[in-house]
N, C-alpha and C. Protein backbone atom coordinates (compact mmCIF):
# COMPACT_ATOMS: atom_id res chain seq x y z
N UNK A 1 114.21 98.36 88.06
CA UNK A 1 114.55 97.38 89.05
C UNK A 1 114.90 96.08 88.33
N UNK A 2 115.69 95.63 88.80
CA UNK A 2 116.49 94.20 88.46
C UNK A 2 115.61 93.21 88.43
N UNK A 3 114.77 92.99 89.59
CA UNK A 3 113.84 91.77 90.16
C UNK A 3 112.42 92.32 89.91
N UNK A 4 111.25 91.48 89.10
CA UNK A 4 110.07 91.85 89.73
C UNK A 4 109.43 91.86 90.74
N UNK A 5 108.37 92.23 90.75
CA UNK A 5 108.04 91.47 92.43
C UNK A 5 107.23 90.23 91.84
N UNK A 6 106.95 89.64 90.81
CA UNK A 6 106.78 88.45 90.61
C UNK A 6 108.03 86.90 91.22
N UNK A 7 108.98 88.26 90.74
CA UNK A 7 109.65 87.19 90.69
C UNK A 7 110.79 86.96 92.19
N UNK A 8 110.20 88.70 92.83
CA UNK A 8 110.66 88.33 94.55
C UNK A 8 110.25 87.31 95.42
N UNK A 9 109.01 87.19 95.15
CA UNK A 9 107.94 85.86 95.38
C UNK A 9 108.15 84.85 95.23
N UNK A 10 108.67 84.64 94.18
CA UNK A 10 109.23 83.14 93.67
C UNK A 10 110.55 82.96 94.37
N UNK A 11 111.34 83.98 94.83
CA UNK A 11 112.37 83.84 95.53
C UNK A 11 112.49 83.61 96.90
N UNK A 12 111.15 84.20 97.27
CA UNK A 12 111.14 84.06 99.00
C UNK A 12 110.27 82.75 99.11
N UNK A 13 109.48 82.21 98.13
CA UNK A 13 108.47 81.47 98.17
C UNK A 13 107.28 81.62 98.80
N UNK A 14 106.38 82.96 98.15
CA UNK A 14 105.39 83.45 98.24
C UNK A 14 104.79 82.74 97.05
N UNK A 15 103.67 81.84 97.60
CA UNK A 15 102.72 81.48 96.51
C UNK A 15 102.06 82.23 96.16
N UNK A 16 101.89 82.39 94.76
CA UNK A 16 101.29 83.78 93.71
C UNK A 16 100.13 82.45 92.98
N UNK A 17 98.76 82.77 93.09
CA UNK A 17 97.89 83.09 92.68
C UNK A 17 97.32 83.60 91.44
N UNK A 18 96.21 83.70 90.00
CA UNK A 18 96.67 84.02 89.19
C UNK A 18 96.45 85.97 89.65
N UNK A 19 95.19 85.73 90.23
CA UNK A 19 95.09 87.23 91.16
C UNK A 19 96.23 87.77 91.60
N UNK A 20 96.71 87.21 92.04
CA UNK A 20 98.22 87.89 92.90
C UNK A 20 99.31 88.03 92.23
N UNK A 21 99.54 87.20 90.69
CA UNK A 21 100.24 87.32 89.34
C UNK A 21 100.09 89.04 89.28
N UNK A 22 98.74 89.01 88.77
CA UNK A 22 97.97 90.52 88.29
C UNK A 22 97.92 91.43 89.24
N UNK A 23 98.45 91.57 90.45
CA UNK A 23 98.70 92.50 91.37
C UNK A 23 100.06 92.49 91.36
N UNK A 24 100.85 91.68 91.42
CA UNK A 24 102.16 91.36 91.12
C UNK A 24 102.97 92.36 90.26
N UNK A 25 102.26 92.13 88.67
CA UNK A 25 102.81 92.91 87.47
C UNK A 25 102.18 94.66 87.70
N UNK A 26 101.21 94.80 88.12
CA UNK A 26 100.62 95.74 87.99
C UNK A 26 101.25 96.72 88.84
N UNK A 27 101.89 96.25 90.10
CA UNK A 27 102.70 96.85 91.29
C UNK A 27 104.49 97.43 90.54
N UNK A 28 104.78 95.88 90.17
CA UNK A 28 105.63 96.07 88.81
C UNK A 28 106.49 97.08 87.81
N UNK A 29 104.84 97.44 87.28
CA UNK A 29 104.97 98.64 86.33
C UNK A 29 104.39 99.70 86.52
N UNK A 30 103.82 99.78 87.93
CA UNK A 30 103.61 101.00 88.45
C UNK A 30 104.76 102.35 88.85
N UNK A 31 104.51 103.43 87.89
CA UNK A 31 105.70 104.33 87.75
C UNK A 31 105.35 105.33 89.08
N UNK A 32 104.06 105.21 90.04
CA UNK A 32 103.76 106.29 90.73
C UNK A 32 104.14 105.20 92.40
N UNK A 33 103.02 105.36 92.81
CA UNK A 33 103.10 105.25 94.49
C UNK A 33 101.33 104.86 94.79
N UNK A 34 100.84 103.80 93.89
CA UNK A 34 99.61 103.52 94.23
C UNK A 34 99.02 103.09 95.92
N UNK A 35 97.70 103.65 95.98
CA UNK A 35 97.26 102.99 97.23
C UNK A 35 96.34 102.30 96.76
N UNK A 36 95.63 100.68 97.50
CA UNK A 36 94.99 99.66 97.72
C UNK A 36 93.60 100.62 96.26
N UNK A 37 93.43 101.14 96.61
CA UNK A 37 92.11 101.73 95.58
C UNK A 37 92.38 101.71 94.46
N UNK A 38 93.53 102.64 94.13
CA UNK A 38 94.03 102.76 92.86
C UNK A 38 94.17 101.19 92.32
N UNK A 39 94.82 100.25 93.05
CA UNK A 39 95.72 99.09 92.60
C UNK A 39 94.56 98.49 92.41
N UNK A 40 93.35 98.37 93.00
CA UNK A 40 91.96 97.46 92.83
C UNK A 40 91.40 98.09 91.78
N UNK A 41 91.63 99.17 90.98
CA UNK A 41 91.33 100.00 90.15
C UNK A 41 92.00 99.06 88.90
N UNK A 42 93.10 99.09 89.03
CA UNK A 42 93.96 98.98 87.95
C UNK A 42 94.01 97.11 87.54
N UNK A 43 93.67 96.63 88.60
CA UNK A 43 93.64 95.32 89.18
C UNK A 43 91.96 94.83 88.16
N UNK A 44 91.10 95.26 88.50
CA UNK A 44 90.08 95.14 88.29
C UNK A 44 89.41 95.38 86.18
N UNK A 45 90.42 95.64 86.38
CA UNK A 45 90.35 96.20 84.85
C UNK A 45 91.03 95.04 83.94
N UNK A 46 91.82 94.47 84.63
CA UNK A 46 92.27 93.32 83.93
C UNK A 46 91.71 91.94 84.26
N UNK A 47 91.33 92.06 85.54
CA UNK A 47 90.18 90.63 86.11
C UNK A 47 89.33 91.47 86.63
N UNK A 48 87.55 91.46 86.40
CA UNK A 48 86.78 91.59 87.06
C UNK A 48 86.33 90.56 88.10
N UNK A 49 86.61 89.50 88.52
CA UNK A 49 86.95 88.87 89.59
C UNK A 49 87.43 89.07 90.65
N UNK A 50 88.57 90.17 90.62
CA UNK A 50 89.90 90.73 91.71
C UNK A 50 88.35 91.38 92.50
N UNK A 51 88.57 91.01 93.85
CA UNK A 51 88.13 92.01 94.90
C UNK A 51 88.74 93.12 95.47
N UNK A 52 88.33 93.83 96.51
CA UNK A 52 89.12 95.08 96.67
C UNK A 52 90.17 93.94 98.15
N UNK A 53 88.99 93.15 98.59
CA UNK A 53 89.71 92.10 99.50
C UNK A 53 90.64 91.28 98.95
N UNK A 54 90.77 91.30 97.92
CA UNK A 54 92.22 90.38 97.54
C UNK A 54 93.45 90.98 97.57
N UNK A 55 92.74 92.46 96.92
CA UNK A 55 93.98 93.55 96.98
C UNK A 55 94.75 93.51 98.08
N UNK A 56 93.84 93.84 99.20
CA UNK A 56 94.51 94.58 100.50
C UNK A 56 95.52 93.48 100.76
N UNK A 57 94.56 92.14 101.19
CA UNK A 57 95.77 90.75 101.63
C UNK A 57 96.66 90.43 100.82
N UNK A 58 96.66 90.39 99.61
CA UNK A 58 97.67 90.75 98.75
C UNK A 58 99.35 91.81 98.90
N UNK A 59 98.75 92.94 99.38
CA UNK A 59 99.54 93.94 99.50
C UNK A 59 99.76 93.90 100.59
N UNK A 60 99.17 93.34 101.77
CA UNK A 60 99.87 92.92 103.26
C UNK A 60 100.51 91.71 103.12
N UNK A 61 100.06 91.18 101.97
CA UNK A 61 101.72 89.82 101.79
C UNK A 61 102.97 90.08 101.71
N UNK A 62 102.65 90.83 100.57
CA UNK A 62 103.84 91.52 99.78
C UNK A 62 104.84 92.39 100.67
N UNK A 63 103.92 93.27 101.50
CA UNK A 63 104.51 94.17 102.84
C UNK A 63 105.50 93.33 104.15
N UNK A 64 104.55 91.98 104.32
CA UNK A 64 105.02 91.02 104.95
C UNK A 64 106.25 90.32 104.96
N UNK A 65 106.30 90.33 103.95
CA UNK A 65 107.47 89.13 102.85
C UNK A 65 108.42 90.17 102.54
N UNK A 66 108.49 91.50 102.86
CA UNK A 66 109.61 92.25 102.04
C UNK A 66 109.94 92.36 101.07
N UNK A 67 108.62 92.90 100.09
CA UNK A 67 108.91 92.73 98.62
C UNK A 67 108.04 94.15 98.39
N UNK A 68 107.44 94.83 99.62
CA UNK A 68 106.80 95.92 98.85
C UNK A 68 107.33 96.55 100.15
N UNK A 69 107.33 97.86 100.24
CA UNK A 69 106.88 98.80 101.37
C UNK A 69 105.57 99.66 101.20
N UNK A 70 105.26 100.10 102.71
CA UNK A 70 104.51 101.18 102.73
C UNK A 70 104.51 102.52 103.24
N UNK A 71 103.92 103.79 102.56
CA UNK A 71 104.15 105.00 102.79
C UNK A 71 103.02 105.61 103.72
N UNK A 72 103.51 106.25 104.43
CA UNK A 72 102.23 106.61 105.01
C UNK A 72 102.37 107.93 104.82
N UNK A 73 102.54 108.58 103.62
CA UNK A 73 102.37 110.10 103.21
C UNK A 73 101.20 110.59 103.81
N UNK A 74 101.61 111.92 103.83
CA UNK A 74 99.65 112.99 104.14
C UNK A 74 99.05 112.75 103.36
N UNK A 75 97.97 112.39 103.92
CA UNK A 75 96.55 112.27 102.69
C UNK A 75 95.80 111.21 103.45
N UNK A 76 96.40 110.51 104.24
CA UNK A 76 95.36 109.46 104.58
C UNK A 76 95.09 108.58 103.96
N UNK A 77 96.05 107.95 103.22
CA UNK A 77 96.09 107.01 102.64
C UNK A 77 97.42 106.18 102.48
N UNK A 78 97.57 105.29 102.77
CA UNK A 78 98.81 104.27 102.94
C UNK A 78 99.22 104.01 101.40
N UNK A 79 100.74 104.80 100.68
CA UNK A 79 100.92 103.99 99.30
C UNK A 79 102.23 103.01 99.55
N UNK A 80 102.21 102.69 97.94
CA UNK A 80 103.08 101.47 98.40
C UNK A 80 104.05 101.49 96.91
N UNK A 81 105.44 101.00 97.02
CA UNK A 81 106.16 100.81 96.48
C UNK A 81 107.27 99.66 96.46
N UNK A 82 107.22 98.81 95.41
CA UNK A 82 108.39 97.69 95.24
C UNK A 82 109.80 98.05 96.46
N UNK A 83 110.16 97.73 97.40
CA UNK A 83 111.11 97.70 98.07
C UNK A 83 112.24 97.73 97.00
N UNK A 84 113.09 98.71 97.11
CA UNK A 84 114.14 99.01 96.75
C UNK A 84 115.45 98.49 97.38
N UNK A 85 116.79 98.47 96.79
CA UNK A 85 117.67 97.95 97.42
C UNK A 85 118.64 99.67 97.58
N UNK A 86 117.83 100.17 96.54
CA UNK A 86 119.16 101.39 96.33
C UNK A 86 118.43 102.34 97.33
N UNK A 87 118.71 103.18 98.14
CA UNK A 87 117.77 104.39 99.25
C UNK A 87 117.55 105.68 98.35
N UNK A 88 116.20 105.99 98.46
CA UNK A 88 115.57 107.07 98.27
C UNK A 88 115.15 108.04 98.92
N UNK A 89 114.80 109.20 98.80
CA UNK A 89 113.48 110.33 99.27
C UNK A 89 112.77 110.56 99.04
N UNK A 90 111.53 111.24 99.45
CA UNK A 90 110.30 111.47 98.31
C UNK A 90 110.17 113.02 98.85
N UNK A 91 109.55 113.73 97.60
CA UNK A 91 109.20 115.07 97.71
C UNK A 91 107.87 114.79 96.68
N UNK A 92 106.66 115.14 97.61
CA UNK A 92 105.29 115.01 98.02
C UNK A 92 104.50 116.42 97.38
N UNK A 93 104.08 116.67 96.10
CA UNK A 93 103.06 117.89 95.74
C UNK A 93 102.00 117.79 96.17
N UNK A 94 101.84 119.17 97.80
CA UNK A 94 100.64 118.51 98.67
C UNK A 94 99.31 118.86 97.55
N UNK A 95 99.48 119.68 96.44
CA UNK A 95 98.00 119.66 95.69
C UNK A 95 97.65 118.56 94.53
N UNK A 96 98.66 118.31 94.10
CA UNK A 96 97.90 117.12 92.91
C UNK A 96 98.41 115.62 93.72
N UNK A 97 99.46 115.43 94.38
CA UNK A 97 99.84 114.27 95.40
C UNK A 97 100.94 113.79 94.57
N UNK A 98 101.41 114.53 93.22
CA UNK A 98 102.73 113.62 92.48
C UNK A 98 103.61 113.40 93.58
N UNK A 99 104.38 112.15 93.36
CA UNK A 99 105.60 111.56 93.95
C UNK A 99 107.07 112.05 93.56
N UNK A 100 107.92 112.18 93.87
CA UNK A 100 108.78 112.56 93.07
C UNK A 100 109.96 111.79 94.02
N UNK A 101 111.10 110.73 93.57
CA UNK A 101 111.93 109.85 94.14
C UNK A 101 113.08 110.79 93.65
N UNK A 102 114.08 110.79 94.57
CA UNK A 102 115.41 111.65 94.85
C UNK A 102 116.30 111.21 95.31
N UNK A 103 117.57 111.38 95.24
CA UNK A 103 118.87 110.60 96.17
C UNK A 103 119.35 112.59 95.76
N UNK A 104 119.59 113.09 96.93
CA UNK A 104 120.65 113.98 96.84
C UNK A 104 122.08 113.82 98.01
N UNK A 105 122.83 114.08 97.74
CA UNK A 105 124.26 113.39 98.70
C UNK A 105 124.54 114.69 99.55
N UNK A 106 123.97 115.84 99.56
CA UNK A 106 124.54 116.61 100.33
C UNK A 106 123.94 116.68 101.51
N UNK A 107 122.35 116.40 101.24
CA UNK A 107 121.64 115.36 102.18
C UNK A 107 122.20 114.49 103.02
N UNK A 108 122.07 113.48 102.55
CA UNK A 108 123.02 112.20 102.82
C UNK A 108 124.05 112.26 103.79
N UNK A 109 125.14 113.68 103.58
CA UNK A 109 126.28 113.71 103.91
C UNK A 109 125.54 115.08 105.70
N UNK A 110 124.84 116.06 105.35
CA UNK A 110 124.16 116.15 106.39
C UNK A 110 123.54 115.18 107.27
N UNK A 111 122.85 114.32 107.22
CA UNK A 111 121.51 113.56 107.96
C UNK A 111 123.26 112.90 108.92
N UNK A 112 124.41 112.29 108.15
CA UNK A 112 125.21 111.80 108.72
C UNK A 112 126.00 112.43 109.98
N UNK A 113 126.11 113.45 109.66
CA UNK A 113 126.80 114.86 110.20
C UNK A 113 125.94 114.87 111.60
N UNK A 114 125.08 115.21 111.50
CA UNK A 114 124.03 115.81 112.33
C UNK A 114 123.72 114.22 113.41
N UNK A 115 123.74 112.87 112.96
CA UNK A 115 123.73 111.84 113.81
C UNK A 115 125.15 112.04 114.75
N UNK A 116 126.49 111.86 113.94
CA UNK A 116 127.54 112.09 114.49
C UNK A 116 127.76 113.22 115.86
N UNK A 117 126.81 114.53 115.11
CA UNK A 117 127.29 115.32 116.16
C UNK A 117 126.17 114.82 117.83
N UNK A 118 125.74 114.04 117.45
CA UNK A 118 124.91 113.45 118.66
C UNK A 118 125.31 112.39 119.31
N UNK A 119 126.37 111.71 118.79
CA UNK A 119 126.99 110.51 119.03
C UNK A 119 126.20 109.38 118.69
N UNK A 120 125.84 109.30 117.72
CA UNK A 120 125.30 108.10 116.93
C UNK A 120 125.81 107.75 115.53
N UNK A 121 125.50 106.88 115.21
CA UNK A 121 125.92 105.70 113.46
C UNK A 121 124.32 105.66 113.08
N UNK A 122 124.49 106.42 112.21
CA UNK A 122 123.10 106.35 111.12
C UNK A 122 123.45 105.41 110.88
N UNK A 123 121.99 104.51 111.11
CA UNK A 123 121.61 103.38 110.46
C UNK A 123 120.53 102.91 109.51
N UNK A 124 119.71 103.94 109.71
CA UNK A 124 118.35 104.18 108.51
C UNK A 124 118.09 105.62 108.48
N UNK A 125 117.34 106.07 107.94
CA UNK A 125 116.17 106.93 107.85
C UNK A 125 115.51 107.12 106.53
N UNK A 126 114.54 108.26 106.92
CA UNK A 126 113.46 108.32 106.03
C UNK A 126 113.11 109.86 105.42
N UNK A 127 113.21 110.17 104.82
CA UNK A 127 112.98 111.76 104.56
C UNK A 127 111.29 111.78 103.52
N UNK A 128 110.68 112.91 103.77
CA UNK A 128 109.77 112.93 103.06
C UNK A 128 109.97 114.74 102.70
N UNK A 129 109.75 115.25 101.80
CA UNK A 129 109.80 116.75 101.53
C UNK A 129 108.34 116.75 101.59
N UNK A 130 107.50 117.98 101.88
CA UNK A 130 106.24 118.19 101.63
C UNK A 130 106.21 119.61 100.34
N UNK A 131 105.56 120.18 99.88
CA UNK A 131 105.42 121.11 98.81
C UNK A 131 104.47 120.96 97.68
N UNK A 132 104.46 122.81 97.34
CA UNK A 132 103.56 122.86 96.04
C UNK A 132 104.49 123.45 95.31
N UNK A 133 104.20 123.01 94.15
CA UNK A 133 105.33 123.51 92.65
C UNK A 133 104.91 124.87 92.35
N UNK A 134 106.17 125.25 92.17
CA UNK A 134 106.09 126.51 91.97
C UNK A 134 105.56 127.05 90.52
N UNK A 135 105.14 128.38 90.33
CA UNK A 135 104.79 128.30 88.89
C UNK A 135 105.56 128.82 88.23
């Protein structure tokens, strides 16, 4: 990504905190799809200060302000990822929970198809794949 979310903040004028710096970077360089636990995990390791309550309001800033989204994959747990500008999919391994981000166009060129034949203009959506890897 082009922008951090440090530095989305500084753009929207979200006052960052040094706590909210360190949730900031950590969101950042997160290569997976952390939820609030994990991130107070990861958070906490670099300030033992960070609460799990700083996290959450933290990450409902960020959600707020349009600098993060949230997933509400199976599992019961809300994750979260840097808002993207480019559109994705996710395909979900319901046994270990890996993430896996996708753009396929034949997709794309279906989901369009299939609005059309209803008489509508795709204007968003959201795809999630569910699955276990094969061996």
């Amino acid at each position: 990504m082009s922008e951090t979310i440090e530095e989305k903040c500084i753009a929207k004028g979200v006052k960052l905190t040094d706590q909210r710096k360190i949730i900031a970077k950590i969101m950042s360089e997160s290569q997976d799809h952390p939820d609030v636990d994990e991130l107070y995990k990861r958070a906490s390791a670099v300030d033992k200060k960070i609460s799990i309550a700083t996290v959450y309001r933290t990450v409902k800033l960020f959600e707020e302000s349009g600098i993060v989204t949230k997933h509400d994959f199976k599992g019961g747990k809300a994750r979260y990822e840097e808002l993207s500008e480019s559109h994705h999919d996710h395909l979900i391994d319901i046994k270990t929970g890996e993430i896996i981000e996708f753009v396929d166009e034949e997709i794309e060129n279906l989901q369009k198809k299939v609005a059309d034949k209803y008489g509508y203009k795709l204007v968003d959506h959201k795809l999630e794949l569910y699955g276990i890897k094969k061996k």
